[in-house]
N, C-alpha and C. Protein backbone atom coordinates (compact mmCIF):
# COMPACT_ATOMS: atom_id res chain seq x y z
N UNK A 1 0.81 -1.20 0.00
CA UNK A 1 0.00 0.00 0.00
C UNK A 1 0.86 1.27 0.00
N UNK A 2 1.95 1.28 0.71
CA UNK A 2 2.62 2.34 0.91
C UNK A 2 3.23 3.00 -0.63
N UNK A 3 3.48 1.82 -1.42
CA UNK A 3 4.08 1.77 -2.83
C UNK A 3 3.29 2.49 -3.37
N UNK A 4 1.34 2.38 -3.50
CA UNK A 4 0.36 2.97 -3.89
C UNK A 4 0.31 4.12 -4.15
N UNK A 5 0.28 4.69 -2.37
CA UNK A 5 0.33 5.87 -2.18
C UNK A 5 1.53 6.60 -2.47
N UNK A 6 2.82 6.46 -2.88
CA UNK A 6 3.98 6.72 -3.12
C UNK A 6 3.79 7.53 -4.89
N UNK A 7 3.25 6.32 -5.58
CA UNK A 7 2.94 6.48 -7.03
C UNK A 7 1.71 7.56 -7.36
N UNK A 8 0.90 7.21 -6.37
CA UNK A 8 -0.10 8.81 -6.34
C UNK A 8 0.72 9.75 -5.96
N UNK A 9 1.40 10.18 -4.83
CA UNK A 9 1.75 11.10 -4.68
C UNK A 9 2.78 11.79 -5.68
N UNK A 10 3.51 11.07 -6.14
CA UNK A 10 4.40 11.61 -7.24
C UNK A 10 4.06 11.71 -8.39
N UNK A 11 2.47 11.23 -9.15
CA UNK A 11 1.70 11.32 -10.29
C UNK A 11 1.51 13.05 -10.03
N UNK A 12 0.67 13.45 -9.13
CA UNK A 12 0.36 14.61 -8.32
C UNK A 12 1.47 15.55 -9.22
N UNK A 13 2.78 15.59 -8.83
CA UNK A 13 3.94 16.78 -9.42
C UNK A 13 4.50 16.09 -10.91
N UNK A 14 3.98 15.10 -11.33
CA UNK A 14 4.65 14.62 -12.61
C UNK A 14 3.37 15.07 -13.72
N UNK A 15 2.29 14.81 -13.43
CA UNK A 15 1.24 15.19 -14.21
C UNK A 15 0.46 16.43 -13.25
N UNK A 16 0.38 17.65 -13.04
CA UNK A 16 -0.63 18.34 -11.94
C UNK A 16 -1.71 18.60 -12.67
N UNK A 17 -3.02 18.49 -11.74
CA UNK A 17 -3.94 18.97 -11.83
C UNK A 17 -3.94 20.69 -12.40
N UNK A 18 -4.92 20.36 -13.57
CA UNK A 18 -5.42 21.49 -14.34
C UNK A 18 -6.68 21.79 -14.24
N UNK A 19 -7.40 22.19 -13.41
CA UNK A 19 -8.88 22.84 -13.59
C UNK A 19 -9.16 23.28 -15.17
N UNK A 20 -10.10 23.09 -15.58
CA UNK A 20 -10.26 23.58 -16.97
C UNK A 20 -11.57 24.62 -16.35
N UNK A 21 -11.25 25.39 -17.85
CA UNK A 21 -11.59 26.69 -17.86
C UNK A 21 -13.17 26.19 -18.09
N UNK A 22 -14.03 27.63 -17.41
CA UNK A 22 -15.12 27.41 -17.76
C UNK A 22 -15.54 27.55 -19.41
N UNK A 23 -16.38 26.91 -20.52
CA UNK A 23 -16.13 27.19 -21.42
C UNK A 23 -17.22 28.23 -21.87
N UNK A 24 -16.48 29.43 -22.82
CA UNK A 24 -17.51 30.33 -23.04
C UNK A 24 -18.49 30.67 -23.52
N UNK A 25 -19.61 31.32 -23.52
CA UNK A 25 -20.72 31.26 -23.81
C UNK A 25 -20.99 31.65 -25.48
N UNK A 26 -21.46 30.26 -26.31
CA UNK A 26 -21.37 31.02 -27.95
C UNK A 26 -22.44 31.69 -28.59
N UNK A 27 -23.66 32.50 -27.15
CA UNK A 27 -24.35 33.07 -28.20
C UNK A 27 -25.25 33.80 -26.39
N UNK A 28 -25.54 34.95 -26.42
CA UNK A 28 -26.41 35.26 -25.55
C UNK A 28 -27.50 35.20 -25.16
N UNK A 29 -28.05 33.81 -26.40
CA UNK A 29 -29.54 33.45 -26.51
C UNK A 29 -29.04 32.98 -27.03
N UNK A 30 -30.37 31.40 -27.63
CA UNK A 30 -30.43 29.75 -27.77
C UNK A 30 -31.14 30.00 -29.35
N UNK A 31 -31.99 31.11 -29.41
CA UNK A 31 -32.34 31.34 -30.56
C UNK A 31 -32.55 32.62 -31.14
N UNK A 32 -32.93 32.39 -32.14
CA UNK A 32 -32.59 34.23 -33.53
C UNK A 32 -34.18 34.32 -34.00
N UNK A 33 -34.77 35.20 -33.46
CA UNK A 33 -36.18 36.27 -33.85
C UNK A 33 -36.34 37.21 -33.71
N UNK A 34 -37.50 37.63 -34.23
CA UNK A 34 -37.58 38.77 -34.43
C UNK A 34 -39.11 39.30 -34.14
N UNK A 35 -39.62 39.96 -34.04
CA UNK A 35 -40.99 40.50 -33.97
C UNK A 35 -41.12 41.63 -34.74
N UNK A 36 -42.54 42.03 -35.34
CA UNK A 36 -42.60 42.90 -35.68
C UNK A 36 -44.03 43.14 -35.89
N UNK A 37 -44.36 44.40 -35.34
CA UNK A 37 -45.93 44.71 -35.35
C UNK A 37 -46.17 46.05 -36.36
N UNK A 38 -47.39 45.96 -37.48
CA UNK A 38 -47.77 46.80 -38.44
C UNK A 38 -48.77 46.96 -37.81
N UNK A 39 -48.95 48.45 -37.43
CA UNK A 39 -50.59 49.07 -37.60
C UNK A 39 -50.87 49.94 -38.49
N UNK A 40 -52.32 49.68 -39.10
CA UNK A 40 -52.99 50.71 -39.93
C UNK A 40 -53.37 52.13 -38.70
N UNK A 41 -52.75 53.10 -39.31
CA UNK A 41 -53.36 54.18 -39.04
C UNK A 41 -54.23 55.04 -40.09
N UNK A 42 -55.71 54.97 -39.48
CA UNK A 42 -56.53 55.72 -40.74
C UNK A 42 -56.73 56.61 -40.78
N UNK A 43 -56.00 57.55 -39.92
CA UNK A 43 -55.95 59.07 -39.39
C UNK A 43 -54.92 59.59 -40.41
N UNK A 44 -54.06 58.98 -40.23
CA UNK A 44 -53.07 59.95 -41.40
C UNK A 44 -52.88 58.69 -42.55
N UNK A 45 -53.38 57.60 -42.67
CA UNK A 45 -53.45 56.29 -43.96
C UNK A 45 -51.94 56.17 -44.09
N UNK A 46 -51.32 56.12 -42.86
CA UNK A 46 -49.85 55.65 -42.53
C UNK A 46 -49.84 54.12 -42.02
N UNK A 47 -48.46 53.24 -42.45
CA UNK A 47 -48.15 52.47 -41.65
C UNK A 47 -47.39 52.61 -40.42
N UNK A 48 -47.79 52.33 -39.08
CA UNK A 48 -46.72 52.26 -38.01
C UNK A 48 -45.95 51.36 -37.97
N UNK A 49 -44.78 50.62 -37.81
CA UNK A 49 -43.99 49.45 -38.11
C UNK A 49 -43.16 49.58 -36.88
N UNK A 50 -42.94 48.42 -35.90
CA UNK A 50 -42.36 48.21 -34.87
C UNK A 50 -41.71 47.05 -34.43
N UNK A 51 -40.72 46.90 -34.39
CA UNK A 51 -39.68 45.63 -34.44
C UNK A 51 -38.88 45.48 -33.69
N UNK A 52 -39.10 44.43 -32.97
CA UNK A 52 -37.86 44.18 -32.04
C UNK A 52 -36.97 43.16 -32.67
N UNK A 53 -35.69 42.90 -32.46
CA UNK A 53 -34.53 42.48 -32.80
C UNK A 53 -33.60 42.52 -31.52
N UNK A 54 -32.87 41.57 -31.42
CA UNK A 54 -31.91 41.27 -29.97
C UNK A 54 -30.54 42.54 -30.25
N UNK A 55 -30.21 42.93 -29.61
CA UNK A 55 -29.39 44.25 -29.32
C UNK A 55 -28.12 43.40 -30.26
N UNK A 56 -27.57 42.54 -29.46
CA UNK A 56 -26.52 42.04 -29.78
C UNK A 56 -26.34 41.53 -31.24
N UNK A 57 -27.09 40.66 -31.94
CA UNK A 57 -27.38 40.69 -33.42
C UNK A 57 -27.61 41.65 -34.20
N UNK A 58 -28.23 42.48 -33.79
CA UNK A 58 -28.52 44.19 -34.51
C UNK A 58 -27.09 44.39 -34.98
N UNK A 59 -26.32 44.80 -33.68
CA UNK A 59 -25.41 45.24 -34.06
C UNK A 59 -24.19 44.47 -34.85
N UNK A 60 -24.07 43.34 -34.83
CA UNK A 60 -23.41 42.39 -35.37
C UNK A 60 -23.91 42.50 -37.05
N UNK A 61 -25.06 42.18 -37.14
CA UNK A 61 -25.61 42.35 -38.46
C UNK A 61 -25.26 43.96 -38.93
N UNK A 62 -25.34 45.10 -37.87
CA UNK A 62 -24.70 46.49 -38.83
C UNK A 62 -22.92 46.31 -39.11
N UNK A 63 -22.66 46.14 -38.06
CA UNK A 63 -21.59 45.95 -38.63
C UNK A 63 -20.77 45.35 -39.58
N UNK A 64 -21.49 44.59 -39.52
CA UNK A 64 -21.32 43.28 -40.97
C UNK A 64 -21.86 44.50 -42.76
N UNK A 65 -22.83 45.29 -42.27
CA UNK A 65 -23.11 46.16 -43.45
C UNK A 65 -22.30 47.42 -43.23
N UNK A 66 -21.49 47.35 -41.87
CA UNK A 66 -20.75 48.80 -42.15
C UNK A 66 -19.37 48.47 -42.29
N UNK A 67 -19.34 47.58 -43.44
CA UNK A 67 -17.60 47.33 -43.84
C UNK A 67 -16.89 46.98 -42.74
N UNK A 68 -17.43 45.93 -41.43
CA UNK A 68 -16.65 45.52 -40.36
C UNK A 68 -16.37 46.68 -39.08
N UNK A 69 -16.91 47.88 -39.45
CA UNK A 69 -16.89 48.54 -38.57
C UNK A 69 -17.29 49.23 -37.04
N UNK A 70 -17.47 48.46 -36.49
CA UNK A 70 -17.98 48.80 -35.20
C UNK A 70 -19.33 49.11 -35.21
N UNK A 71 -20.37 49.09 -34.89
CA UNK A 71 -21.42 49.83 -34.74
C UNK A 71 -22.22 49.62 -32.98
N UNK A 72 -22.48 50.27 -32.90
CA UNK A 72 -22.62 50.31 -31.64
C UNK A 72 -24.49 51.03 -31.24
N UNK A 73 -25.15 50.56 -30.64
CA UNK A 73 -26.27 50.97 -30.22
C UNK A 73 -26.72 50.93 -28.66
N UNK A 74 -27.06 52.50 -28.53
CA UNK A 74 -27.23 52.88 -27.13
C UNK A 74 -25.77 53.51 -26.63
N UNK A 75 -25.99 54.13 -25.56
CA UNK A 75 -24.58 54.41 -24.85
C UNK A 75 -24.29 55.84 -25.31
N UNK A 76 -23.12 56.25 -25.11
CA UNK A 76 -22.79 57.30 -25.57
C UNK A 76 -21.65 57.83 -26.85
N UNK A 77 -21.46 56.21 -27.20
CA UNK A 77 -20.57 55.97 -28.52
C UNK A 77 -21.61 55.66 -29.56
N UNK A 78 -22.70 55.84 -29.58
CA UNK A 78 -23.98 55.11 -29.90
C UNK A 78 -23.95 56.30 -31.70
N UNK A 79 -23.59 55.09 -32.82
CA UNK A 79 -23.00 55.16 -34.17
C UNK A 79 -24.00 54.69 -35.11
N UNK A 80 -25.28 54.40 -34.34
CA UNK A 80 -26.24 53.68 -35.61
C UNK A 80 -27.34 53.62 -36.14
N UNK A 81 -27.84 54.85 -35.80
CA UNK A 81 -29.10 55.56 -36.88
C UNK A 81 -28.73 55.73 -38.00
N UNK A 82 -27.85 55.87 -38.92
CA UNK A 82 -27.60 55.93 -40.45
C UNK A 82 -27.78 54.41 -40.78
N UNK A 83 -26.61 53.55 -40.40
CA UNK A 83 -26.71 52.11 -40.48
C UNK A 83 -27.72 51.68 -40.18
N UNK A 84 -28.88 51.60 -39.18
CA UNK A 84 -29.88 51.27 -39.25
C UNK A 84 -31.20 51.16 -40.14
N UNK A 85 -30.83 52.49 -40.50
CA UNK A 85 -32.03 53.03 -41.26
C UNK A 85 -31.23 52.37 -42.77
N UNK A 86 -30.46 52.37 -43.27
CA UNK A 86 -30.04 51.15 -44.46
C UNK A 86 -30.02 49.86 -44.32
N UNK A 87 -30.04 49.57 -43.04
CA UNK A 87 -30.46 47.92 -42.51
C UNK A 87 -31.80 47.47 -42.61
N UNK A 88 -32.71 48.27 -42.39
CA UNK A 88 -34.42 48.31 -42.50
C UNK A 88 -34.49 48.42 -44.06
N UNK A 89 -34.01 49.16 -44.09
CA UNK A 89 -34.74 49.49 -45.79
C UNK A 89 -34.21 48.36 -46.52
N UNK A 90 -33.13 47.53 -46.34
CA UNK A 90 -32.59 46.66 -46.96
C UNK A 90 -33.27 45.25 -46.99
N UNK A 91 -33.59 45.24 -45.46
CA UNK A 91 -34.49 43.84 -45.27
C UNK A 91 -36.00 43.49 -44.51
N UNK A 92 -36.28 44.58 -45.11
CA UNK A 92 -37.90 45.23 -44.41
C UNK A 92 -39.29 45.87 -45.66
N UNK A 93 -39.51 45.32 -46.33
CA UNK A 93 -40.22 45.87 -47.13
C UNK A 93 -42.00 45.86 -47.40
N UNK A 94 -42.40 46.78 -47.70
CA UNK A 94 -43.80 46.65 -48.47
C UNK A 94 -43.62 46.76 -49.78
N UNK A 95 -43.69 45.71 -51.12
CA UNK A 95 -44.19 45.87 -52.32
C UNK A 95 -45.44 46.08 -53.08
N UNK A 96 -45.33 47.30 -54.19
CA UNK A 96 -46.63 47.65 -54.98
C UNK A 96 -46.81 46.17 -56.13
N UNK A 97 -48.17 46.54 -56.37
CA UNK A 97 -47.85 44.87 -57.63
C UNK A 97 -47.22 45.68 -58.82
N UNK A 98 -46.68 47.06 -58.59
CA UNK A 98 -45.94 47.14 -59.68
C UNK A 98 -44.25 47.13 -59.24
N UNK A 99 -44.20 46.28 -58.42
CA UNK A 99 -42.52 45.84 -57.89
C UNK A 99 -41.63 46.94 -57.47
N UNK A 100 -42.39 47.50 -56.85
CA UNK A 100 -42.08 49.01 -56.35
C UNK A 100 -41.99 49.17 -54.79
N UNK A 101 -40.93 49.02 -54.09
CA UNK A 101 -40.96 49.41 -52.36
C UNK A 101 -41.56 50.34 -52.13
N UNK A 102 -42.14 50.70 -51.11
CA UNK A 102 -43.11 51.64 -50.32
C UNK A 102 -42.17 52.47 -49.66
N UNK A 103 -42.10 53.63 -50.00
CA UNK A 103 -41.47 54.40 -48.51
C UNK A 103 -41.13 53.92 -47.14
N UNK A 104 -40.03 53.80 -47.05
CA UNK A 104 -39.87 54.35 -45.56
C UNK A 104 -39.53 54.88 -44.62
N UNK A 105 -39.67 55.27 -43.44
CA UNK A 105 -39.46 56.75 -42.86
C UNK A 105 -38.97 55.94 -41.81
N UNK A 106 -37.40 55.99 -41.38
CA UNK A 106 -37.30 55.30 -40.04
C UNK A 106 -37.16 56.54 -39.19
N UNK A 107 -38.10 56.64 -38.02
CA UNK A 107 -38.57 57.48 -36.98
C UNK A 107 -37.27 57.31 -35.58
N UNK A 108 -36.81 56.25 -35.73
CA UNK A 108 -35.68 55.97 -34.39
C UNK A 108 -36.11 54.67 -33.86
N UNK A 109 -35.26 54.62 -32.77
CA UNK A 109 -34.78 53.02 -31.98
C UNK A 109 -35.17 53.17 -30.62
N UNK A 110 -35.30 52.32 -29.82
CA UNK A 110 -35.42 52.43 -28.34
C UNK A 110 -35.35 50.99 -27.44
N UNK A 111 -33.91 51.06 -27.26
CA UNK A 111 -33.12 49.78 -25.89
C UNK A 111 -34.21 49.74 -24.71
N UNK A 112 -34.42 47.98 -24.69
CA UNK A 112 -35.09 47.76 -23.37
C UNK A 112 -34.67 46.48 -23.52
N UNK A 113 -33.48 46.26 -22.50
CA UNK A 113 -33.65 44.88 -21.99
C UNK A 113 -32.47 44.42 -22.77
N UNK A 114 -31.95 43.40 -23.27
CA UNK A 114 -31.49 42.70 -24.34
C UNK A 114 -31.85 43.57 -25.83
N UNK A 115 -32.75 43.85 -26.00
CA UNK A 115 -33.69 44.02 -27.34
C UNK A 115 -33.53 45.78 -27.85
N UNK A 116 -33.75 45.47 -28.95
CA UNK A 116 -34.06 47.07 -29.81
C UNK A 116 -34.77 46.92 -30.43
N UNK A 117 -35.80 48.32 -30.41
CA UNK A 117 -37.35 48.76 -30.92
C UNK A 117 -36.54 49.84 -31.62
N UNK A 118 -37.42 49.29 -33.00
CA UNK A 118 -37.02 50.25 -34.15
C UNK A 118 -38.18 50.61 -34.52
N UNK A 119 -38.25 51.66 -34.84
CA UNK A 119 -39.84 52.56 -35.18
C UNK A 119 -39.58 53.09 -36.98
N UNK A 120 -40.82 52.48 -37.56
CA UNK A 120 -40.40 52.93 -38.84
C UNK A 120 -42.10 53.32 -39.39
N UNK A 121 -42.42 54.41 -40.42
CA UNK A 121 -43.54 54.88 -41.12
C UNK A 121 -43.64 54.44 -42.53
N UNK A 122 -44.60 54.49 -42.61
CA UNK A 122 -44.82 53.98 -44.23
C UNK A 122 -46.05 54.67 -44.37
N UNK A 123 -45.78 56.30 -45.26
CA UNK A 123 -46.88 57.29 -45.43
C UNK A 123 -47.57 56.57 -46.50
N UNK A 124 -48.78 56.92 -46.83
CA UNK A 124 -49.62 56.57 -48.16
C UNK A 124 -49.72 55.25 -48.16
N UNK A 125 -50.72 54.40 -47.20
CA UNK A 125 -50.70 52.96 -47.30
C UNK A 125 -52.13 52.29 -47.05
N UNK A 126 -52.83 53.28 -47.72
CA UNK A 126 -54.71 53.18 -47.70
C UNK A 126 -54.58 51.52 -48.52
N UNK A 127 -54.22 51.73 -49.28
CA UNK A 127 -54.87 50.73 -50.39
C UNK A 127 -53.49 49.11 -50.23
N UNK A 128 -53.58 48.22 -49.96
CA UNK A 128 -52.71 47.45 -49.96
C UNK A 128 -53.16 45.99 -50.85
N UNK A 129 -54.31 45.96 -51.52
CA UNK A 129 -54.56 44.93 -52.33
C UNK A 129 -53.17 44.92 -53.25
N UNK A 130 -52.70 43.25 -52.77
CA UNK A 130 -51.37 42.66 -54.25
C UNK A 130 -50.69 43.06 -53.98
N UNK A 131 -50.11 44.09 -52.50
CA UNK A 131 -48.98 44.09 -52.06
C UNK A 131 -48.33 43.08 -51.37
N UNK A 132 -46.90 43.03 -51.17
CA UNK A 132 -46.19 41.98 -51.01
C UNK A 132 -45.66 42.18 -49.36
N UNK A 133 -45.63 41.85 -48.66
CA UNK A 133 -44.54 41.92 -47.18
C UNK A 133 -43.04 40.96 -47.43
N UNK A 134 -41.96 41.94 -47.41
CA UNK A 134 -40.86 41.24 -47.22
C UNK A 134 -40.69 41.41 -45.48
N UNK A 135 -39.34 40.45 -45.50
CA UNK A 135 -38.96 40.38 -44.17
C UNK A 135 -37.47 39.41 -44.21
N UNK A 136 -36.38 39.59 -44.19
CA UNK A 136 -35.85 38.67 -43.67
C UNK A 136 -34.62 39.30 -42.88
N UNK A 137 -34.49 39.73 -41.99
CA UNK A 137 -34.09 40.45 -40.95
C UNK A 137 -32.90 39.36 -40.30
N UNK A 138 -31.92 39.45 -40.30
CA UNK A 138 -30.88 38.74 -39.99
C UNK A 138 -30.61 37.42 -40.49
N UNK A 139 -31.34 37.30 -41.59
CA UNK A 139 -30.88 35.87 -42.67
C UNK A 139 -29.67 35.87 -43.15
N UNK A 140 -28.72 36.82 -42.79
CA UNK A 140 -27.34 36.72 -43.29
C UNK A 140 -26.54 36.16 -42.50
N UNK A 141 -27.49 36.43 -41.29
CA UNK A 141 -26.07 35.95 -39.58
C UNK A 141 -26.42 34.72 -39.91
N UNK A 142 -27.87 34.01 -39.31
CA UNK A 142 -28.67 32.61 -39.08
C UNK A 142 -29.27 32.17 -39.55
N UNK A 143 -29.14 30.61 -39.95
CA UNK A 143 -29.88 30.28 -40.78
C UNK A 143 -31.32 29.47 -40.11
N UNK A 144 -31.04 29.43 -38.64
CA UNK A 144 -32.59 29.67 -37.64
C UNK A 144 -33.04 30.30 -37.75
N UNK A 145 -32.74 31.95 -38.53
CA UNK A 145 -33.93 33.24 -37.76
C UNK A 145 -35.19 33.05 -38.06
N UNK A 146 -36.11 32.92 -37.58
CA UNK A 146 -37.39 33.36 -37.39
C UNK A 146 -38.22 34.96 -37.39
N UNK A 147 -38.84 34.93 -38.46
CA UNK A 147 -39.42 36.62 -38.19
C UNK A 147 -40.68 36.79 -37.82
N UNK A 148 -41.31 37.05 -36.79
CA UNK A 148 -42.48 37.22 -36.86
C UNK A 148 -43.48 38.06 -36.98
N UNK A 149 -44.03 38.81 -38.22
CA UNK A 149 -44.91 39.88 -38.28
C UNK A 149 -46.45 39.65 -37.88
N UNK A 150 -47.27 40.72 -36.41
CA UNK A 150 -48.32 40.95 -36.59
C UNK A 150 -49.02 42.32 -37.70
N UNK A 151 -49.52 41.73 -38.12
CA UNK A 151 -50.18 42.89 -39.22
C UNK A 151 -51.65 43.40 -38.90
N UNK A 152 -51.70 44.61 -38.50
CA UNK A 152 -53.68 45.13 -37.73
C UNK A 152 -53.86 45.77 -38.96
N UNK A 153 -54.79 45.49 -39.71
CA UNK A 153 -55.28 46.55 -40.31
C UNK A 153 -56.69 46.57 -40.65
N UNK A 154 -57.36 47.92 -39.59
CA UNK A 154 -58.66 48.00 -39.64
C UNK A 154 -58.71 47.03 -38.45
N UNK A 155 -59.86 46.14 -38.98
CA UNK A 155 -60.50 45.19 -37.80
C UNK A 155 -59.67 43.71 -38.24
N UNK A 156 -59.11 43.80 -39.13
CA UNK A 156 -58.29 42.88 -39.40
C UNK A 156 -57.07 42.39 -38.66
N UNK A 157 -56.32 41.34 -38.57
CA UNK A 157 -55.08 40.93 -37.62
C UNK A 157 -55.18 39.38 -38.84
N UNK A 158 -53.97 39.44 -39.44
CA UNK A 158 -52.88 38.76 -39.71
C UNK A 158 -51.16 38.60 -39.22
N UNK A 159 -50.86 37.61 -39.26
CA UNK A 159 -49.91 36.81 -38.52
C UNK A 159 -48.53 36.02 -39.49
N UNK A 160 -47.84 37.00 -39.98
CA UNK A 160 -46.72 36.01 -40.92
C UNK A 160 -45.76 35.63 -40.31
N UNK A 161 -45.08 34.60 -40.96
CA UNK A 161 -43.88 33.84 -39.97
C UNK A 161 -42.81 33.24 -41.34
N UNK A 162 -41.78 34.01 -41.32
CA UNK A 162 -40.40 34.44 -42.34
C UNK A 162 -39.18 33.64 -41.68
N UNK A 163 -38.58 32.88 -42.65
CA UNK A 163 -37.56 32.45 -42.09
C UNK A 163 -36.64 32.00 -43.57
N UNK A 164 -35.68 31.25 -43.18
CA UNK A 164 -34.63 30.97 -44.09
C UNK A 164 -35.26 30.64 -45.78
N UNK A 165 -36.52 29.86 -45.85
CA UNK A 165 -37.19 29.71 -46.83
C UNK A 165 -37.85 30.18 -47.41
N UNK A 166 -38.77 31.36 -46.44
CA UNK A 166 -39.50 32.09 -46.56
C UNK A 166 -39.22 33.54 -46.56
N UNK A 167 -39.46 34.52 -47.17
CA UNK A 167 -39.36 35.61 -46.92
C UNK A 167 -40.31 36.47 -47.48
N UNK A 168 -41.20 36.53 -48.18
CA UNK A 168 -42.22 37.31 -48.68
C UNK A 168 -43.32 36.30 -48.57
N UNK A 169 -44.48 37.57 -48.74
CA UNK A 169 -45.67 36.67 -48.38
C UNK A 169 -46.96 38.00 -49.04
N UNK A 170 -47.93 37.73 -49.74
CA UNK A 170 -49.10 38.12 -50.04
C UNK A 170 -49.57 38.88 -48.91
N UNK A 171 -49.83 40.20 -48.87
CA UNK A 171 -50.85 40.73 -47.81
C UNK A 171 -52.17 41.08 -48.95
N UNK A 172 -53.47 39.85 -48.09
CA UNK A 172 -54.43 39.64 -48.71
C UNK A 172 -55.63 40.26 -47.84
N UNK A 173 -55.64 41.84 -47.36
CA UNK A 173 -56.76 42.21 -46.60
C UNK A 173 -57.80 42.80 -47.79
């Protein structure tokens, strides 16, 4: 026995114990969505458009459109209302059936939590027969993302759901 313990003890300084590192975390969330709520306003025959997107992907995805450059949202280094507003318009659309994007007016952003609320207008949007809804909002990072648009218009509520396969869809009110 003594031999035993002899051979442990000198394993001990010939091989030492290494704690391994905790390993790091590869994503700050398990999954990639998105939300996004359209209301008809019949007061001014505007769209309201409201979208949340996870802070951390936002900015990953601008930066990825700002030539690798930093972008940053919130704070006081906070670099990304231009980039934003070319990030929306890029992967956010209403089509005419004459293959024509709809205006849009991005109004600003607002941090809560993890998440960013992006506020965007779409003036002149009475008539939407044979228009198209795009959406694919971080399909460049993941090929999980999920988008989910509620659409109110009038007494109406439709429900689209955009992802790697999908990205446009008929708005049939």
């Amino acid at each position: 026995m003594p031999l035993l313990h002899f051979i442990l003890f000198l394993s001990v300084f010939i091989f030492p114990f290494k704690a391994e590192k905790p390993a790091k975390p590869t994503a700050a969330h398990a999954f990639h969505t998105s939300l996004t709520e359209i209301q008809y306003n019949a007061k001014e025959k505007s769209l309201e458009v409201t979208i949340r997107l996870f802070t951390d992907d936002l900015e990953n995805a601008l930066t990825k459109l700002n030539n690798g450059q930093k972008v940053m949202i919130g704070g006081k280094n906070d670099n990304s209302d231009a980039v934003l507003n070319k990030y929306v318009q890029q992967h956010f659309a209403i089509i005419t059936p004459q293959k024509q994007k709809k205006t849009l007016q991005y109004l600003g952003k607002e941090l809560e939590g993890d998440a960013t609320w992006i506020y965007v207008e779409i003036p002149e949007a009475q008539a939407l027969k044979d228009h198209v809804l795009y959406n694919d909002f971080m399909q460049e990072l993941f090929d999980d993302q999920t988008n989910l648009v509620n659409f109110f218009y009038g007494s109406n509520k439709k429900t689209f759901l955009f992802n790697a396969k999908i990205k446009s869809a008929a708005i049939d009110f």
